[in-house]
Protein backbone atom coordinates (compact mmCIF):
# COMPACT_ATOMS: atom_id res chain seq x y z
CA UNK A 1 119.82 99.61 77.25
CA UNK A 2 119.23 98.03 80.10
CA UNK A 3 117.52 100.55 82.34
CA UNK A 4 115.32 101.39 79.11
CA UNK A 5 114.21 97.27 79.21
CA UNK A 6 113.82 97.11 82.85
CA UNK A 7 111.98 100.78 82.69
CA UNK A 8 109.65 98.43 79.59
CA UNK A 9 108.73 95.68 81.71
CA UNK A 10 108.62 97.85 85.02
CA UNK A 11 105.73 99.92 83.15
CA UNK A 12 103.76 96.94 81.51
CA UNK A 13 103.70 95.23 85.43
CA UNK A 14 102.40 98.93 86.34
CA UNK A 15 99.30 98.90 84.60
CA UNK A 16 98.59 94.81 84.74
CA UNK A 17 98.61 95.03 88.05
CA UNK A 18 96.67 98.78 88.21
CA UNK A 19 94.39 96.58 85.86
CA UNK A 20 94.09 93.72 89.05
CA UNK A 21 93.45 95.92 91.37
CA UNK A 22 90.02 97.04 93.16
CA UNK A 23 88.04 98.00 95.96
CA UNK A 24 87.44 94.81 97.29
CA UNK A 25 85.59 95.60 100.36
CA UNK A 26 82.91 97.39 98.00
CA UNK A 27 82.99 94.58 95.87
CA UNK A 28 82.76 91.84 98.46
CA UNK A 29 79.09 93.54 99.12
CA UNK A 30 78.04 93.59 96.01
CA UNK A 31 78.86 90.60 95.33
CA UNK A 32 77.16 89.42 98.54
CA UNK A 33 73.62 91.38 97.68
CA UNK A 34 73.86 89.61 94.21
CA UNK A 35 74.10 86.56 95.42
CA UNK A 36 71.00 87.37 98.16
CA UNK A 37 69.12 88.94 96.19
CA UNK A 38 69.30 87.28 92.48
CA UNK A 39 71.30 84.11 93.81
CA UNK A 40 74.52 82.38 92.14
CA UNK A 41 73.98 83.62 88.11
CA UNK A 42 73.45 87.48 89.14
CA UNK A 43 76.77 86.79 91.38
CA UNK A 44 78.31 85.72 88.45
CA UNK A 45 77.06 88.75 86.11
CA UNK A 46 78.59 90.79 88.42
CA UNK A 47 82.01 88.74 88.55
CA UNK A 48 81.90 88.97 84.36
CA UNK A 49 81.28 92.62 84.42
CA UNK A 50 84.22 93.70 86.97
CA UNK A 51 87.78 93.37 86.08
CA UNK A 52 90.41 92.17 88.83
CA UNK A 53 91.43 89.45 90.14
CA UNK A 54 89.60 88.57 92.71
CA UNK A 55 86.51 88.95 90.62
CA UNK A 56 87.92 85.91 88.36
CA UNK A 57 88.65 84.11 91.30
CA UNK A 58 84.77 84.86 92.28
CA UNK A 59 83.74 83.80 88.99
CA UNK A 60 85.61 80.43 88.89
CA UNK A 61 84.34 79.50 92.33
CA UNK A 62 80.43 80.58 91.64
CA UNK A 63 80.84 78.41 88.58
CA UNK A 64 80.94 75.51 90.43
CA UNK A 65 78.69 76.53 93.35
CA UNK A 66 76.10 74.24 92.14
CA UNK A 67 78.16 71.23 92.41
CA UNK A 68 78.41 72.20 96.29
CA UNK A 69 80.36 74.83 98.29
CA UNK A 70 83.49 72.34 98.71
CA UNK A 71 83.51 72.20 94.65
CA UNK A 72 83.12 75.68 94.85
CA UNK A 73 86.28 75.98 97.41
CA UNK A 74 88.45 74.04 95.62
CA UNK A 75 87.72 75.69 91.90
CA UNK A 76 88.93 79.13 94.16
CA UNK A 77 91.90 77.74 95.28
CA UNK A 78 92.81 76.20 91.94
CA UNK A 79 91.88 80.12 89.98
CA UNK A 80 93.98 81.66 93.04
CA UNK A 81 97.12 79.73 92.43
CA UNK A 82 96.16 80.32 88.96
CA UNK A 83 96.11 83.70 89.41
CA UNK A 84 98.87 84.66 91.25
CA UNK A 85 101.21 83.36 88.95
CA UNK A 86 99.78 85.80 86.35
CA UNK A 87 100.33 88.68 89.14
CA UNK A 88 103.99 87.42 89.59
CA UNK A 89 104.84 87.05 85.84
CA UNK A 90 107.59 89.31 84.64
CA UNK A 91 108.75 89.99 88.01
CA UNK A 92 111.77 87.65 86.92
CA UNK A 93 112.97 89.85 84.39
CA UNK A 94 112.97 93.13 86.42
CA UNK A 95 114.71 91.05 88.94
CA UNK A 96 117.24 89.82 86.40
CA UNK A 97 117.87 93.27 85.19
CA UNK A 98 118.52 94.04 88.67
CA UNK A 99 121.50 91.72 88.79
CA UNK A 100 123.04 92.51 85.49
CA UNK A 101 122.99 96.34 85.48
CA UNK A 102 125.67 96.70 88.41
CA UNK A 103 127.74 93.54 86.73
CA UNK A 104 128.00 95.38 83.31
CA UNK A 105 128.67 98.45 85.14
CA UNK A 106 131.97 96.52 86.64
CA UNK A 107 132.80 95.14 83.24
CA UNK A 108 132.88 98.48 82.36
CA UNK A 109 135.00 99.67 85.11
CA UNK A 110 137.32 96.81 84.38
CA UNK A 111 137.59 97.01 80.29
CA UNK A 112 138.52 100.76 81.46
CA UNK A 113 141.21 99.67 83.98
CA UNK A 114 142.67 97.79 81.56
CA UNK A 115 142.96 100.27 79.05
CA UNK A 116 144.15 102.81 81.31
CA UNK A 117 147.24 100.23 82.48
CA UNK A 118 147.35 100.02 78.83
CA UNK A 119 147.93 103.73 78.13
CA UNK A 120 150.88 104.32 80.95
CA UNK A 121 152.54 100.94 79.70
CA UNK A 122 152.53 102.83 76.31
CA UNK A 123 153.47 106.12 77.42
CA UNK A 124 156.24 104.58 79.44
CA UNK A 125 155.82 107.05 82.28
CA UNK A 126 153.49 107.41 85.78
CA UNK A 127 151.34 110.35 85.02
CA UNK A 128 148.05 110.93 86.90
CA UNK A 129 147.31 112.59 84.14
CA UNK A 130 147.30 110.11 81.54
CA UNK A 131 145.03 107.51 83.70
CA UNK A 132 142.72 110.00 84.86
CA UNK A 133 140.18 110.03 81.76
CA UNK A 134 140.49 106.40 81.57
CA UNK A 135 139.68 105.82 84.73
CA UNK A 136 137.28 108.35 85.31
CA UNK A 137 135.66 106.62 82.36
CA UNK A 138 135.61 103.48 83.72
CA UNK A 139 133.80 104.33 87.10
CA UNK A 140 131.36 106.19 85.40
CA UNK A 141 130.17 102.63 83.84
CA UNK A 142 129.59 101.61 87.28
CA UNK A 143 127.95 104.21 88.38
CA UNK A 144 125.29 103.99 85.47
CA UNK A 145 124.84 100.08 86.67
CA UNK A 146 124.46 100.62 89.93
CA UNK A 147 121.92 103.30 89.31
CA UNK A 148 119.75 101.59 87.38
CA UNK A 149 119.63 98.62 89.65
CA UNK A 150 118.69 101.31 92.89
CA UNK A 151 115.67 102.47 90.06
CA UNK A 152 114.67 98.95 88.85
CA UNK A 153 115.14 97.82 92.53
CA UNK A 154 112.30 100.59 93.80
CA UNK A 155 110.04 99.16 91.13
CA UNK A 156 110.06 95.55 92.03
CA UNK A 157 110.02 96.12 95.53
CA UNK A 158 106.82 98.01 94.95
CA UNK A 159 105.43 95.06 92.78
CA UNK A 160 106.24 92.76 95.06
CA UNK A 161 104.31 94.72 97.95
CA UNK A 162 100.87 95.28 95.31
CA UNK A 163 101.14 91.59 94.83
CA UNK A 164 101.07 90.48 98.33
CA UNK A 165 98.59 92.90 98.69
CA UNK A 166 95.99 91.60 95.97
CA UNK A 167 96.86 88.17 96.55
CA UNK A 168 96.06 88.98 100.59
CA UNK A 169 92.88 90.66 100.10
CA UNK A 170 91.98 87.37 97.35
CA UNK A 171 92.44 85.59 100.27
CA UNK A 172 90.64 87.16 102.89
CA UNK A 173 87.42 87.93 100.15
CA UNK A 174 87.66 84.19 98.99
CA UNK A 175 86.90 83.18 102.74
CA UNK A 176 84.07 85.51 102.57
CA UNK A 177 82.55 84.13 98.91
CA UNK A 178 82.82 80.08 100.57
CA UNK A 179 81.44 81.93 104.11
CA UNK A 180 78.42 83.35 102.10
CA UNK A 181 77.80 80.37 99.77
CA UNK A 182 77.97 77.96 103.44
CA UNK A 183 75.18 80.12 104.32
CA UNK A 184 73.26 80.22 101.64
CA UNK A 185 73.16 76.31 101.31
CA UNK A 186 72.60 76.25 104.96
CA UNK A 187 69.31 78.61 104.34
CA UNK A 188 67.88 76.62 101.67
């Protein structure tokens, strides 16, 4: 149950952040020529026509490029912030899947102890045989947790890279938008 929730969540945070994702460098220059060539609105076209982050970030910024490029920097920030909590969101859950899969695999291991102690007190007798099942049983629950924490744990650690990734190249590509809009003010 819980592998098949934390295997849910660990696909849905797949393809949001597949969705975030882009080829920034490209886009930078696009966005760049727009803003030469057509100025702020055909920037912002572009921004409402490409999905990703850092194209919403773009968008909120160039909204307020008219009110001045500090305006403009500050309405980044805010989207960024804004923004990276949406990248982060349901990283808690895989994480907290993480955690309980190995502690209901011990539970396990431990309702199975005790039924195996409970099975020679009934039989009366120390037979290997009679505990074996029992507790053969009961590591197997363990096993099973700690499994699907080492699968879950691959998933988030992969999220967590893609999001430091997107939120680093938001970063660097936002210092190029406020570089570009500097220079544009500066030119008019």
């Amino acid at each position: 149950g819980v592998l098949i929730l934390g295997l849910g969540f660990s696909f849905a945070k797949l393809w949001s952040l597949s969705r975030s994702s882009m080829n920034t460098k490209k886009f930078i220059v696009s966005v760049k020529e727009a803003l030469t060539n057509g100025g702020v609105s055909e920037a912002m076209k572009l921004c409402e026509n490409t999905r990703g982050s850092i194209s919403s970030v773009f968008h909120a910024g160039l909204l307020r490029a008219d009110e001045g490029v500090d305006a403009a920097e500050k309405a980044i920030m805010a989207y960024g912030a804004i923004e990276m909590s949406f990248l982060e969101k349901g990283l808690i859950w895989i994480s907290l899947f993480i955690s309980v899969a190995p502690m209901l695999g011990f539970t396990g291991t431990v309702m199975g102890m005790i039924g195996a102690f409970d099975d020679i007190a009934a039989a009366n007798q120390m037979s290997p045989a009679i505990v074996a099942s029992g507790i053969s049983e009961a590591l197997l629950t363990t096993l099973f947790g700690l499994i699907v924490a080492i699968i879950l744990q691959f998933f988030y650690n992969y999220f967590v890279s893609k999001v430091d990734s997107i939120v680093g190249d938001m970063e660097e590509s936002s210092i190029e938008l406020i570089d570009s809009l500097y220079e544009m003010n500066k030119n008019k």
